[in-house]
C-alpha atoms as a PDB file:
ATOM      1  CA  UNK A   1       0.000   0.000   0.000  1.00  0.00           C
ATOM      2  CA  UNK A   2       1.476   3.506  -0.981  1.00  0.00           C
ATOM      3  CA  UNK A   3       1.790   6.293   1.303  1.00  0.00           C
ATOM      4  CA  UNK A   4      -1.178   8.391   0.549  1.00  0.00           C
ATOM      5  CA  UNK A   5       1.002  11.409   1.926  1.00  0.00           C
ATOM      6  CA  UNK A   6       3.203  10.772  -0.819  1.00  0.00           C
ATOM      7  CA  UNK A   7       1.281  11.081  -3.721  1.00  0.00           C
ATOM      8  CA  UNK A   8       0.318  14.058  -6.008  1.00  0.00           C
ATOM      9  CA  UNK A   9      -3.124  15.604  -5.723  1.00  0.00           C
ATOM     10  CA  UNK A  10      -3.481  14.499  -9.092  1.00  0.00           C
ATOM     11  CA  UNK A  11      -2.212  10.858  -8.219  1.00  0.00           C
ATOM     12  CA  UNK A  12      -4.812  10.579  -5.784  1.00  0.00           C
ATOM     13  CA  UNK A  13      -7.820  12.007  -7.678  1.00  0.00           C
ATOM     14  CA  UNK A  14      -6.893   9.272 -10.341  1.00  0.00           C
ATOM     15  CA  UNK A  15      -6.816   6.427  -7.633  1.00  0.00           C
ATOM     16  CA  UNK A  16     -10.455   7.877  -6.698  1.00  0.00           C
ATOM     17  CA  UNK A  17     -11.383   8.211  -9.862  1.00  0.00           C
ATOM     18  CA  UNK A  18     -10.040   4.060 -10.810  1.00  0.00           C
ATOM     19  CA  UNK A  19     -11.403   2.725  -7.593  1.00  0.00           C
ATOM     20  CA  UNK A  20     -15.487   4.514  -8.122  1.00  0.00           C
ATOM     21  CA  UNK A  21     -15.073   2.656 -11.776  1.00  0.00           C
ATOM     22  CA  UNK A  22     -14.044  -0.491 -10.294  1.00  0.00           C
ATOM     23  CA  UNK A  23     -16.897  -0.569  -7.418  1.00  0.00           C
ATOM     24  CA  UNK A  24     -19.553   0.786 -10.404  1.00  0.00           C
ATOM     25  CA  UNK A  25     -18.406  -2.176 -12.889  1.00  0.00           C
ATOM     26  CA  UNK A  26     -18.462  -4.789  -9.911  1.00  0.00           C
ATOM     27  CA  UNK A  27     -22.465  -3.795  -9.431  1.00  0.00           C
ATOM     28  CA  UNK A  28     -22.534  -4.192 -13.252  1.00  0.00           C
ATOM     29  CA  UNK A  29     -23.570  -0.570 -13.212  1.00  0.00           C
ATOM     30  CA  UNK A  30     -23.459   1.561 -16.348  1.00  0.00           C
ATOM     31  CA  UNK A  31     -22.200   4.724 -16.471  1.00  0.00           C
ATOM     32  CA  UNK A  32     -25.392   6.144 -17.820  1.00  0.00           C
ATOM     33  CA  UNK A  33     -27.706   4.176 -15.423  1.00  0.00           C
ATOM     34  CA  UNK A  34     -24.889   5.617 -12.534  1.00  0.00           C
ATOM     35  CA  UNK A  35     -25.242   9.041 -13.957  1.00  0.00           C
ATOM     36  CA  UNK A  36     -29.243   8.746 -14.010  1.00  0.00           C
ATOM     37  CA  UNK A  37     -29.185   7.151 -10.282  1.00  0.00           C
ATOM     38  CA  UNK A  38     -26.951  10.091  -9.108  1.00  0.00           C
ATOM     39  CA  UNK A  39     -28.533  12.542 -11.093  1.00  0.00           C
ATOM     40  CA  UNK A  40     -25.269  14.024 -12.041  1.00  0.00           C
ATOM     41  CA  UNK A  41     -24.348  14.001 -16.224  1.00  0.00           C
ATOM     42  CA  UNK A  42     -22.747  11.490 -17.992  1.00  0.00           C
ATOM     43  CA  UNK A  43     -19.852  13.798 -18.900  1.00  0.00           C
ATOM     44  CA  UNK A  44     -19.088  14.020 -15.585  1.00  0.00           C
ATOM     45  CA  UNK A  45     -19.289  10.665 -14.556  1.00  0.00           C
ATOM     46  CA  UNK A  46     -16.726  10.347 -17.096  1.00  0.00           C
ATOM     47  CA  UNK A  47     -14.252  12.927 -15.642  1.00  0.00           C
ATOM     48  CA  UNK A  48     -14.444  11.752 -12.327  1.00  0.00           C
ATOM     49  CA  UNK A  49     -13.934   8.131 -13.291  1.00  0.00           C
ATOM     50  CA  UNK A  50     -10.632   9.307 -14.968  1.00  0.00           C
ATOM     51  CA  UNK A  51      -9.914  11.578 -11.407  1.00  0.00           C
ATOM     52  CA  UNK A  52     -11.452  14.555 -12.991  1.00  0.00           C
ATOM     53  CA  UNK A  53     -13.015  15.357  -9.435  1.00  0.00           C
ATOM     54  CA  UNK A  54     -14.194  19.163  -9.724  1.00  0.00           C
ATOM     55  CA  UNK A  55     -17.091  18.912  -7.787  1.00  0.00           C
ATOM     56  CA  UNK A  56     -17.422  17.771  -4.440  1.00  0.00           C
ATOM     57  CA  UNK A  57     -20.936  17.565  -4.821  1.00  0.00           C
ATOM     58  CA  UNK A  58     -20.998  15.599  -7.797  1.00  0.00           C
ATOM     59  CA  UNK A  59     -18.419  13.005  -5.422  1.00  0.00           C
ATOM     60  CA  UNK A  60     -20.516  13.053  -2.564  1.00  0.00           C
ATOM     61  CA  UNK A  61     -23.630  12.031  -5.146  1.00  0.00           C
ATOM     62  CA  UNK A  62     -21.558   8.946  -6.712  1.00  0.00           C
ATOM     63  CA  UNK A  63     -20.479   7.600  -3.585  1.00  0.00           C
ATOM     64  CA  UNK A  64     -24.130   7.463  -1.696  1.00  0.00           C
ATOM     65  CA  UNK A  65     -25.418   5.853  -5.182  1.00  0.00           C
ATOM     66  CA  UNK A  66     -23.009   3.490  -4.902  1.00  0.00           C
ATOM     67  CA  UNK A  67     -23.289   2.716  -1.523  1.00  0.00           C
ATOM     68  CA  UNK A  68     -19.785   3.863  -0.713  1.00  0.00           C
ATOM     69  CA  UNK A  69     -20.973   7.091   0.738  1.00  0.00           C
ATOM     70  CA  UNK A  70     -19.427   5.676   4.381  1.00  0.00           C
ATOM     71  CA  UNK A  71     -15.957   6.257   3.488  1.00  0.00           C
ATOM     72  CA  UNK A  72     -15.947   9.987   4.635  1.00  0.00           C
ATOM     73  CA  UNK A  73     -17.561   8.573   8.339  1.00  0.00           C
ATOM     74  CA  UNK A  74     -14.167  10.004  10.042  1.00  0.00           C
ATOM     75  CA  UNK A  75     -14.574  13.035   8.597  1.00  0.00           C
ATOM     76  CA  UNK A  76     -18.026  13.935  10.093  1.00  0.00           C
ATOM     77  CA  UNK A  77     -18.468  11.865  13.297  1.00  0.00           C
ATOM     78  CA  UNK A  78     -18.028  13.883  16.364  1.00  0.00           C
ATOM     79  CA  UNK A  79     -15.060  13.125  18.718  1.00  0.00           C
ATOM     80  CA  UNK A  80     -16.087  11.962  22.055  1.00  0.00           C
ATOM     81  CA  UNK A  81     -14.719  13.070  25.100  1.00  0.00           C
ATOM     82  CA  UNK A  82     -12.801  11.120  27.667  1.00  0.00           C
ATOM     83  CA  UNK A  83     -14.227  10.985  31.402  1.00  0.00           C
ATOM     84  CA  UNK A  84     -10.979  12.968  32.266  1.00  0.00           C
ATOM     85  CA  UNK A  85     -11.595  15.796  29.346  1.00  0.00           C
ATOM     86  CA  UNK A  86     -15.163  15.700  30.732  1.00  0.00           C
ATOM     87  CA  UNK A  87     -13.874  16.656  34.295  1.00  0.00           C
ATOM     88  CA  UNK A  88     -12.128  19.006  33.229  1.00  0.00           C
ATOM     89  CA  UNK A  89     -14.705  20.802  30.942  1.00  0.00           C
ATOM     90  CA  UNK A  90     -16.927  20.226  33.882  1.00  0.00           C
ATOM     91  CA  UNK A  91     -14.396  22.290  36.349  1.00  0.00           C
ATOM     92  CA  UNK A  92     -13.088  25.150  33.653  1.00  0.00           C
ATOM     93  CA  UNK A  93     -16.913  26.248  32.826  1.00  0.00           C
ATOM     94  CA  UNK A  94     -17.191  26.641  36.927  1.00  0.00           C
ATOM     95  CA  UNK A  95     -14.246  28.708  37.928  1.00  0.00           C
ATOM     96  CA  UNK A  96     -14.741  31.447  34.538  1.00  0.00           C
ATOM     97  CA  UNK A  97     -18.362  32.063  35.299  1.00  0.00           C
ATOM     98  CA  UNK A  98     -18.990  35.711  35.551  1.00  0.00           C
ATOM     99  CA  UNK A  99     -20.183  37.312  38.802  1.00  0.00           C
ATOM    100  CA  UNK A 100     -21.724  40.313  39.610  1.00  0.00           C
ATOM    101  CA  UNK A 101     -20.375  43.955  40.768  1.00  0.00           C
ATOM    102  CA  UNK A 102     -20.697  43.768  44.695  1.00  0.00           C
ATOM    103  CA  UNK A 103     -20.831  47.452  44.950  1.00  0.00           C
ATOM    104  CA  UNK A 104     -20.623  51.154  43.434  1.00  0.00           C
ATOM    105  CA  UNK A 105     -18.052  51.920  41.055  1.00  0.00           C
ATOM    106  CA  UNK A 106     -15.284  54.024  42.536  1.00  0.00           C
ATOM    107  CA  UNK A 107     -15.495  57.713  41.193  1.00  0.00           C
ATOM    108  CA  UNK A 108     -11.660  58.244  40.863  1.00  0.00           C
ATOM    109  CA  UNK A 109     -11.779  55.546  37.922  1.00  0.00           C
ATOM    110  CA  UNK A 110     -14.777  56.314  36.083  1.00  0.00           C
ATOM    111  CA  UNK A 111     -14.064  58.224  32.758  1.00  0.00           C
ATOM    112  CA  UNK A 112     -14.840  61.865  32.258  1.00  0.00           C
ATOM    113  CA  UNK A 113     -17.242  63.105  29.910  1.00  0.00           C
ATOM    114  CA  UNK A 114     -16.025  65.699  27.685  1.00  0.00           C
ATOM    115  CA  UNK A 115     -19.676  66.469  26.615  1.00  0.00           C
END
């Protein structure tokens, strides 16, 4: 397996595109039927399959038609806390809670008008 950190932006958009035409011809999808399902055009299925990816839209269409769309789970699950970063989100939000003025303000510091 290659280092993905290695590759060009290119390189990787063309191992994107390669692998979304090998899962469409393993469902013995066509790439009109695909473009239909995903209601994106033809010429762009096209593109993409030969890593051509200008949209992200037009990506994120392809890979919930083709049932793929759980690859980019990382990217939008939310990170859960640990019982110690709980405690001590628990304890911060105590000790910066405002309070209130206990008294008058002391004249010597208030501002003068010049009005």
């Amino acid at each position: 397996m290659e280092n993905i950190y290695m590759l060009t932006d290119g390189a990787i958009l063309e191992k994107i595109g390669e692998k979304l035409k090998s899962i469409r011809l393993k469902q013995n999808i066509t790439q009109q039927s695909l473009s239909e399902a995903a209601n994106v055009s033809l010429s762009t299925i096209k593109k993409i399959e030969k890593g051509e990816i200008r949209s992200f839209d037009s990506l994120l269409r392809l890979l919930r038609t083709l049932g793929k769309l759980d690859v980019l789970q990382p990217l939008v699950e939310e990170e859960q806390l640990s019982p110690n970063e709980y405690y001590q989100l628990v304890q911060s939000s105590k000790t910066n809670q405002r309070k209130r003025a206990a008294g008058k303000l002391n004249e010597k510091h208030q501002e003068e008008s010049e009005w």
